[in-house]
N, C-alpha and C. Protein backbone atom coordinates (compact mmCIF):
# COMPACT_ATOMS: atom_id res chain seq x y z
N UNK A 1 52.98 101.35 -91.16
CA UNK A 1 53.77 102.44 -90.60
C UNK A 1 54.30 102.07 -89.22
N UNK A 2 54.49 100.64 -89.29
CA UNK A 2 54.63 100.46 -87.81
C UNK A 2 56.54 100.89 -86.88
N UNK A 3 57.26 100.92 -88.43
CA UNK A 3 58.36 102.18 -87.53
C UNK A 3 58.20 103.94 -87.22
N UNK A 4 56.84 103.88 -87.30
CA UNK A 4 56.60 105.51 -86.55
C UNK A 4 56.39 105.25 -85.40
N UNK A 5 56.54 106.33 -84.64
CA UNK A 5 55.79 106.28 -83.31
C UNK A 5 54.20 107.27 -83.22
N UNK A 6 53.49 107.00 -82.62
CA UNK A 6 51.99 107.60 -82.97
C UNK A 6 51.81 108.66 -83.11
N UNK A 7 52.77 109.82 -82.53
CA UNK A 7 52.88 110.93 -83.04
C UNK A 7 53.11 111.32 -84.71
N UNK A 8 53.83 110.53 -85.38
CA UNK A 8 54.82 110.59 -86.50
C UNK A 8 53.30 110.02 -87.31
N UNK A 9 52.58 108.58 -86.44
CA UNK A 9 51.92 108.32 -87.66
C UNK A 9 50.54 109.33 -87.67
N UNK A 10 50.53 110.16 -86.47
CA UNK A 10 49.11 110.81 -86.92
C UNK A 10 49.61 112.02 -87.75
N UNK A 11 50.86 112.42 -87.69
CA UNK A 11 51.53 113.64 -88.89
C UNK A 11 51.21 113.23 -90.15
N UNK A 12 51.39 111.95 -90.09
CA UNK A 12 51.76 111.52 -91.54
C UNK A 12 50.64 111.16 -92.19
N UNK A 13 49.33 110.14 -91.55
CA UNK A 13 47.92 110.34 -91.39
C UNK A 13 47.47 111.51 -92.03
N UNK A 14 47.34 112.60 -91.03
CA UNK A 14 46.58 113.79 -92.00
C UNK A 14 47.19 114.31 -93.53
N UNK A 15 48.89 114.24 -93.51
CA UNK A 15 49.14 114.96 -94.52
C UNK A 15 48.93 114.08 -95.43
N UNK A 16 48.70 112.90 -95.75
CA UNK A 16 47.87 112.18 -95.96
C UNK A 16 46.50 112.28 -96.91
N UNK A 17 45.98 112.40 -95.53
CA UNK A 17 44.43 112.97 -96.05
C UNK A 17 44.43 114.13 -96.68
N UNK A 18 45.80 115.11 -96.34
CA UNK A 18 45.00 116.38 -97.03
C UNK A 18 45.05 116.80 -98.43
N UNK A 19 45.96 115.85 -98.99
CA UNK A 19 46.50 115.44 -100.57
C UNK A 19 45.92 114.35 -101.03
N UNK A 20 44.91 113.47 -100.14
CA UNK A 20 43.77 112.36 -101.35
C UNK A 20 42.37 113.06 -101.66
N UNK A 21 42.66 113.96 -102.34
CA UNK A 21 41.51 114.55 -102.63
C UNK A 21 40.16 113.92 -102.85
N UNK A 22 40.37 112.63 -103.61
CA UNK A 22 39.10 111.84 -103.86
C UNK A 22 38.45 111.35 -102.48
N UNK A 23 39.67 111.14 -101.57
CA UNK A 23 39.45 109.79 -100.39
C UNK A 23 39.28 108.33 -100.86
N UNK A 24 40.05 108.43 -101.69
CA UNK A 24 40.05 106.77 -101.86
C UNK A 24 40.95 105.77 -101.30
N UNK A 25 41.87 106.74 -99.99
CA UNK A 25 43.01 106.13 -99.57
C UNK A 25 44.50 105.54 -100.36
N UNK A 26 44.36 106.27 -101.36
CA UNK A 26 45.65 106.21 -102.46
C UNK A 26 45.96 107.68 -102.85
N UNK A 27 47.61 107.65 -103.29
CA UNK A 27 47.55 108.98 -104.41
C UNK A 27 47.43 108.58 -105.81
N UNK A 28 47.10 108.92 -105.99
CA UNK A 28 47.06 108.83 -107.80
C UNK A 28 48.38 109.67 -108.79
N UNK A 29 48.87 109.59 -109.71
CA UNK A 29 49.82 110.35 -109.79
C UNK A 29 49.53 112.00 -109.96
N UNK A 30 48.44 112.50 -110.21
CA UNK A 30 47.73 114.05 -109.92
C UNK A 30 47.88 114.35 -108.43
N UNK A 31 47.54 113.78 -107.49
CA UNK A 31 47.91 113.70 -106.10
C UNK A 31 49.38 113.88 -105.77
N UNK A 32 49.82 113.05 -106.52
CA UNK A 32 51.75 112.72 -105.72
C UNK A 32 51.91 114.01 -106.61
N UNK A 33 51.63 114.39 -107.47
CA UNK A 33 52.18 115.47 -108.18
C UNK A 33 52.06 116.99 -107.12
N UNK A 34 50.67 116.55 -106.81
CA UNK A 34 50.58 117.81 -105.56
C UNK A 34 51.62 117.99 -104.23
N UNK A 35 51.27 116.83 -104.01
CA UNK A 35 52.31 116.50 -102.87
C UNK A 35 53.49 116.96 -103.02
N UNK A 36 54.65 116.48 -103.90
CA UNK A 36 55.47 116.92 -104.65
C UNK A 36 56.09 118.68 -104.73
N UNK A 37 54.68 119.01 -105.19
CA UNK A 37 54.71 120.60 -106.03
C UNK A 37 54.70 121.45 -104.37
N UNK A 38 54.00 121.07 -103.25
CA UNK A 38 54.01 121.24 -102.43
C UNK A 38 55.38 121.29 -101.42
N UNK A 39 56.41 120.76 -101.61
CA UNK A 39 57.41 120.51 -101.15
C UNK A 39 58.53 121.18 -102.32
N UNK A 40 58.06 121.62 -103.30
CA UNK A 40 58.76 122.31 -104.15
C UNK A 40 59.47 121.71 -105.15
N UNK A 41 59.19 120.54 -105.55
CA UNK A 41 58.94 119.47 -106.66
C UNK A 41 58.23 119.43 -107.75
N UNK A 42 58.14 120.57 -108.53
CA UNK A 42 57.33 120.36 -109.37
C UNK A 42 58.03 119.02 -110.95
N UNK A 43 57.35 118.41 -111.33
CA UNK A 43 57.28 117.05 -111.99
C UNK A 43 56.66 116.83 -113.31
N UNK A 44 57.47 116.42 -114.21
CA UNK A 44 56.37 116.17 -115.73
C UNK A 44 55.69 114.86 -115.60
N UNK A 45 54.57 114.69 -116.07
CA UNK A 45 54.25 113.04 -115.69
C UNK A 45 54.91 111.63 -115.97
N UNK A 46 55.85 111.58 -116.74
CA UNK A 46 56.74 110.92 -117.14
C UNK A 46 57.65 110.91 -115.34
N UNK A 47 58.14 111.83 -115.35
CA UNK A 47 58.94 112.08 -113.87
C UNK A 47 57.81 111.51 -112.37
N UNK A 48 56.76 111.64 -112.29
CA UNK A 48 55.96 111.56 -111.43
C UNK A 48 55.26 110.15 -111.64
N UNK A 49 55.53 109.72 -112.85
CA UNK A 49 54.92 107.79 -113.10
C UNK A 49 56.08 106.94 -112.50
N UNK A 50 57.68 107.49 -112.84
CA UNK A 50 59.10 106.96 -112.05
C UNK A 50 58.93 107.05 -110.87
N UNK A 51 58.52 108.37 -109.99
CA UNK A 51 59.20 108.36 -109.17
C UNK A 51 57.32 107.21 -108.43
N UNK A 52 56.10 107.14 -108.95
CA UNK A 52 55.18 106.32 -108.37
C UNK A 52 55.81 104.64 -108.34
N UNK A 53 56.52 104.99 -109.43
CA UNK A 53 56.99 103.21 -109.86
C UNK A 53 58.38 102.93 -108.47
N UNK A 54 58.65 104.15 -107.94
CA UNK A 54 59.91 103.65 -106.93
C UNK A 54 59.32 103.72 -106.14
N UNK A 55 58.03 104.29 -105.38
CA UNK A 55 57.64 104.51 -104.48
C UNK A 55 56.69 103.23 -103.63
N UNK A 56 56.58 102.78 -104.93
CA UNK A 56 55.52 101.17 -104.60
C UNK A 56 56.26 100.18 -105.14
N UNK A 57 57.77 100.22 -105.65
CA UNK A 57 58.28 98.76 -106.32
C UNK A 57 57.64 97.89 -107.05
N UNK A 58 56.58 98.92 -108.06
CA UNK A 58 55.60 98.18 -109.49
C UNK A 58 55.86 99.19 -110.32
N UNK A 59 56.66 98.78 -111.43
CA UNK A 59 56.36 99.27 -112.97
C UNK A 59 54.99 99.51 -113.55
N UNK A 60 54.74 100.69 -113.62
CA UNK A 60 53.16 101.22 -114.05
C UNK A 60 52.43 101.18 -113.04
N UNK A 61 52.70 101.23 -111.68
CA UNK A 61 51.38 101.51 -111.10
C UNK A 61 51.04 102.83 -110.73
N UNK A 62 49.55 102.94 -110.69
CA UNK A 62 48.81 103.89 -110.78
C UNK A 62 48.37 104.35 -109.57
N UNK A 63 48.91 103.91 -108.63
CA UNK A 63 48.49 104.60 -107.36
C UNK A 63 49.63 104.36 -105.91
N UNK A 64 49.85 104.77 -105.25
CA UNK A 64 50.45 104.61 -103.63
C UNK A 64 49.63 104.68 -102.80
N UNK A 65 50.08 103.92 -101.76
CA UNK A 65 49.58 103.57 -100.73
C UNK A 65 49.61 104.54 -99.37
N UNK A 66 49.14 104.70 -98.13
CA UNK A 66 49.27 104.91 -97.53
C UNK A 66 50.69 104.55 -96.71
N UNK A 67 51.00 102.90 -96.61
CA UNK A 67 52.01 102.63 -96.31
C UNK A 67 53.40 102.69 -97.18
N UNK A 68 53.01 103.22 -98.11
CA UNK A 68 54.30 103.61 -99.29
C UNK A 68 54.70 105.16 -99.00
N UNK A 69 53.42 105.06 -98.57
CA UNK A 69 54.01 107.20 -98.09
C UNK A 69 54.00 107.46 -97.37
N UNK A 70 53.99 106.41 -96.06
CA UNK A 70 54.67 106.31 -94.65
C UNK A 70 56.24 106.11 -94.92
N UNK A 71 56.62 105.27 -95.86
CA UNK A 71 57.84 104.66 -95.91
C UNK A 71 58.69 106.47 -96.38
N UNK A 72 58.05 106.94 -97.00
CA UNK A 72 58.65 108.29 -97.65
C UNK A 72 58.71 109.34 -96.51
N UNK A 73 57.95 109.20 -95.69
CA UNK A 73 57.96 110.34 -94.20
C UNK A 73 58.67 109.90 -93.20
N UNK A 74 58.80 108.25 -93.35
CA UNK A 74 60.37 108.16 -92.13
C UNK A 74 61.70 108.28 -93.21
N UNK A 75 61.51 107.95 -94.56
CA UNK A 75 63.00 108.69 -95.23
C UNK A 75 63.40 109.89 -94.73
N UNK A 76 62.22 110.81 -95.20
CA UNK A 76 62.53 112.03 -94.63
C UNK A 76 63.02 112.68 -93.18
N UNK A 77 61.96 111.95 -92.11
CA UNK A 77 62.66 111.55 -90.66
C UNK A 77 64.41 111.78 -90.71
N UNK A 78 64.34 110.41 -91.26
CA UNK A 78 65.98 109.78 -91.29
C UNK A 78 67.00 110.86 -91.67
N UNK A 79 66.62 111.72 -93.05
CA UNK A 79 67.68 113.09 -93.28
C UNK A 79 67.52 113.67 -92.42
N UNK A 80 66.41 114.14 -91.69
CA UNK A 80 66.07 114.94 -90.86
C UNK A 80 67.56 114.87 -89.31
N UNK A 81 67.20 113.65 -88.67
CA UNK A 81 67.80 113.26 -87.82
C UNK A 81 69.47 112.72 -87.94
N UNK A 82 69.78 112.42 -88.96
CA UNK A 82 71.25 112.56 -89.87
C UNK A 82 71.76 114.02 -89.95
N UNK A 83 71.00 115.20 -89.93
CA UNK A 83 71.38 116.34 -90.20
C UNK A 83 71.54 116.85 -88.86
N UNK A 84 70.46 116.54 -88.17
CA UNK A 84 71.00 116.99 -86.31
C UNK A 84 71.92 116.37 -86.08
N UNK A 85 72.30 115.43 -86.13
CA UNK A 85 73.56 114.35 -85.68
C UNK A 85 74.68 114.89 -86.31
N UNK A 86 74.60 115.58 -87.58
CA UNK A 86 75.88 116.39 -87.94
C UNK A 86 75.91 117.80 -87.95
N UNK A 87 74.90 118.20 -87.06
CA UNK A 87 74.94 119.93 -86.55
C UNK A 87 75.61 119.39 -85.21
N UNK A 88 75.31 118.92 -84.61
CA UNK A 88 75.70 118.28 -83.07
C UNK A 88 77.41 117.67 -83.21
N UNK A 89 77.71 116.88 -83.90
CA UNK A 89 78.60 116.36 -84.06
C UNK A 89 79.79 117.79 -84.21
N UNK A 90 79.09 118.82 -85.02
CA UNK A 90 80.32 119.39 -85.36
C UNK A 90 80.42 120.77 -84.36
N UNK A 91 79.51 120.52 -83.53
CA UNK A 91 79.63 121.21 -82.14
C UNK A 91 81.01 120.76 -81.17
N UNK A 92 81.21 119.49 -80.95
CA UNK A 92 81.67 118.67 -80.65
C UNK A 92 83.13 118.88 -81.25
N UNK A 93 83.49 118.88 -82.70
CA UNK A 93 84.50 118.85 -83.72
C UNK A 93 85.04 120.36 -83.46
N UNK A 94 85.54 121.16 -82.88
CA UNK A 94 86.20 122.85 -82.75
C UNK A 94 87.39 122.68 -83.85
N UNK A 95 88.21 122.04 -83.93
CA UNK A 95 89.01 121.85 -85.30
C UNK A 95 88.48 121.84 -86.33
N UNK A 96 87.48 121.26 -86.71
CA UNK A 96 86.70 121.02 -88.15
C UNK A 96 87.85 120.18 -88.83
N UNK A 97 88.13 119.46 -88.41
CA UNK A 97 89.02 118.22 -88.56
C UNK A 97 88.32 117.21 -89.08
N UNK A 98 86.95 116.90 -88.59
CA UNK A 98 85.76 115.65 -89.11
C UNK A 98 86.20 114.56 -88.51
N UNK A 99 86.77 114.71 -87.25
CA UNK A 99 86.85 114.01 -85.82
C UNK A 99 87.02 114.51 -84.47
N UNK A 100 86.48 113.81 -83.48
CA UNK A 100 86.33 114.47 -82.47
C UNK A 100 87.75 113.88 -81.74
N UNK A 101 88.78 114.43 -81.10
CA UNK A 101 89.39 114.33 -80.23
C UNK A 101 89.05 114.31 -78.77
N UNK A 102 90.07 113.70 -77.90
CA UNK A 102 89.92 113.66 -76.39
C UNK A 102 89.54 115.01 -75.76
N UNK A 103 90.17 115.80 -76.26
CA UNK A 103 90.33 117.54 -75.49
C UNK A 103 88.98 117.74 -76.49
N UNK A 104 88.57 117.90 -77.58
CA UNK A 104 87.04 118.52 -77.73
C UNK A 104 86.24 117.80 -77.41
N UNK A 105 86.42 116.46 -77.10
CA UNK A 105 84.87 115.81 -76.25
C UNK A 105 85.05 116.65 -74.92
N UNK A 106 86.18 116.42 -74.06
CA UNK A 106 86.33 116.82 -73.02
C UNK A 106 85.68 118.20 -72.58
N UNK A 107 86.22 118.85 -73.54
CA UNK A 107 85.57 120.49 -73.41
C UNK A 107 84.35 120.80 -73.97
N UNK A 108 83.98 119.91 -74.71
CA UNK A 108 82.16 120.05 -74.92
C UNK A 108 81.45 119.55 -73.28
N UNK A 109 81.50 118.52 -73.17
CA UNK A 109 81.03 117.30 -72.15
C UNK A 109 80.96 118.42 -70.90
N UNK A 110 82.61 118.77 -70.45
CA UNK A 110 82.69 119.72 -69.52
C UNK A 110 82.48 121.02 -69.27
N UNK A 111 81.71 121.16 -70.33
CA UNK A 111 81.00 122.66 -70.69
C UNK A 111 79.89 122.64 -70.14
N UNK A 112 79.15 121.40 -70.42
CA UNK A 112 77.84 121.33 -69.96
C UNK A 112 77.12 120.65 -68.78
N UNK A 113 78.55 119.88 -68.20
CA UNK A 113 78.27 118.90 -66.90
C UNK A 113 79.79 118.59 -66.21
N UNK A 114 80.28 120.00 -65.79
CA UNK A 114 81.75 120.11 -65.13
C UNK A 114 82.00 118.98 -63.95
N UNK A 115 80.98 118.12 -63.82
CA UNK A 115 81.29 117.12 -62.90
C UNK A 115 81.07 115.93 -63.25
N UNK A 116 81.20 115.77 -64.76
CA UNK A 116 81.96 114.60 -65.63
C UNK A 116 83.96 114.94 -65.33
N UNK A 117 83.97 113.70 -65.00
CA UNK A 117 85.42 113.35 -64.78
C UNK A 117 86.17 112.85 -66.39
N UNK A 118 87.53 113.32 -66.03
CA UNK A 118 88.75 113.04 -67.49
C UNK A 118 88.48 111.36 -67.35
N UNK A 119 88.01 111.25 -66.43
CA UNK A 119 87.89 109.26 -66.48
C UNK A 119 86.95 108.98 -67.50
N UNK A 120 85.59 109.45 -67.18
CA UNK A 120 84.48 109.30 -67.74
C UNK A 120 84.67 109.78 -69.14
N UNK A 121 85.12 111.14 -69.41
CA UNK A 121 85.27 111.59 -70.58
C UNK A 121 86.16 110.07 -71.77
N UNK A 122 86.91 109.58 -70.96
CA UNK A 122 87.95 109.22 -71.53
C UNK A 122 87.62 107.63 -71.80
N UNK A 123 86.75 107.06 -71.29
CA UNK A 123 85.48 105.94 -71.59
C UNK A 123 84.79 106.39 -72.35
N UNK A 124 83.65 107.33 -72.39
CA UNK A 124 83.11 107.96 -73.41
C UNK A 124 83.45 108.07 -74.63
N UNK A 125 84.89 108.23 -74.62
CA UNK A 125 85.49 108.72 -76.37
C UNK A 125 85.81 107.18 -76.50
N UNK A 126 86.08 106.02 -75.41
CA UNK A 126 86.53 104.79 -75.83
C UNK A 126 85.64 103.69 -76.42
N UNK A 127 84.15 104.11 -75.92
CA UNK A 127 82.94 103.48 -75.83
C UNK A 127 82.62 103.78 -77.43
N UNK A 128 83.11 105.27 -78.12
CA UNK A 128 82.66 105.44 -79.34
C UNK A 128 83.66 105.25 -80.10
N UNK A 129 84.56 105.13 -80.08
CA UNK A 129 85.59 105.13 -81.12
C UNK A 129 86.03 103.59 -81.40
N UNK A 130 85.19 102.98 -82.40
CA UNK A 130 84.94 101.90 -82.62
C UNK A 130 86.20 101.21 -83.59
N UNK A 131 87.17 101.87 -84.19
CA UNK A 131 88.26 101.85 -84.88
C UNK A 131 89.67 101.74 -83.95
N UNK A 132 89.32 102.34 -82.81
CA UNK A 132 90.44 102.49 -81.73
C UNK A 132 91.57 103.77 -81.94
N UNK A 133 91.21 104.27 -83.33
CA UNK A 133 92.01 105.50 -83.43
C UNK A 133 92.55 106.29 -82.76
N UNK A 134 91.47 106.64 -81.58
CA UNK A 134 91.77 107.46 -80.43
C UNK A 134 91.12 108.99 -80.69
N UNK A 135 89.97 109.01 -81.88
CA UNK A 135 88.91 109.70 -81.96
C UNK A 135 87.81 109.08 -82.65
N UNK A 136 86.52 109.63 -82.58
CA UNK A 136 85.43 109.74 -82.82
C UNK A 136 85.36 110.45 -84.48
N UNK A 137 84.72 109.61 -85.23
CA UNK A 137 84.28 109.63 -86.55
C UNK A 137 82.88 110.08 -86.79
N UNK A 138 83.04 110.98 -87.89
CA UNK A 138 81.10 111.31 -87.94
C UNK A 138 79.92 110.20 -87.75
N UNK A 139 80.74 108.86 -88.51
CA UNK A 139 79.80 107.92 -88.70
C UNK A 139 79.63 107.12 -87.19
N UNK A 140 81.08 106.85 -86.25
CA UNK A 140 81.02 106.63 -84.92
C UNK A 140 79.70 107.31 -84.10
N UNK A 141 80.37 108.76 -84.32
CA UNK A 141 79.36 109.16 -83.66
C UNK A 141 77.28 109.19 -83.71
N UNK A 142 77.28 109.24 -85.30
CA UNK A 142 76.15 108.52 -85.44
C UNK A 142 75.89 107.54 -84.70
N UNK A 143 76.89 106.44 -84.80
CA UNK A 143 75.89 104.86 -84.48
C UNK A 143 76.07 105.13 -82.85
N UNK A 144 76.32 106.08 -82.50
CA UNK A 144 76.71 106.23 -80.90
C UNK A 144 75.54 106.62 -80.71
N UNK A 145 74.98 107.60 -81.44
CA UNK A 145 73.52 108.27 -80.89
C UNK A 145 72.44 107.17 -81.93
């Protein structure tokens, strides 16, 4: 789990523990099924042997790992933080155009720190707009943040 940070891995740690019922440090597919049903997934075992077989990259295996269901809690992370980046982004977007222009960076930016300069603003949108268009793209703005 070494792309968590120690916060993330002691989250992920307990929830963890609180779905290996045996403690054998694996789920079993009765386990992932909980896990699952818990998140509002409920699964036939046929569905819950697939989704064990994607989860560990082995056909038929019978159990996950701890570090296989780390890999599944920074997926989740990742939507997580993809979805702020496009609540934020479209703060930013007042057209709903699905780009940011000079005048809505400007008037976000200067909403919140009126002593950002049209200079700065105008580096800012240059620094992200990686196409040269002369706006900011959802995906720009991602790799910006």
């Amino acid at each position: 789990a070494s792309w968590l940070d120690e916060a993330e891995v002691a989250e992920c740690r307990e929830t963890f523990r609180a779905f290996d019922k045996d403690g054998n440090g694996f789920f079993d597919r009765s386990e992932l099924g909980t896990v699952l049903a818990s998140a509002g997934r409920v699964c036939e075992a046929e569905q819950l042997q697939m989704a064990m077989d994607r989860i560990s990259g082995v056909v038929g295996t019978a159990r996950v790992t701890f570090e296989e269901f780390s890999a599944l809690f920074r997926a989740k992370l990742d939507v997580s933080l993809e979805a702020r980046a496009q609540r934020r982004f479209s703060l930013f977007d007042k057209h709903k155009s699905g780009e940011i222009d000079l005048a809505e960076l400007r008037a976000c930016i200067q909403s919140v720190d009126d002593l950002v300069t049209g200079a700065e603003v105008e580096e800012m949108l240059r620094a992200c707009d990686v196409d040269g268009n002369g706006q900011v793209s959802l995906e720009e703005f991602v790799a910006m943040m």
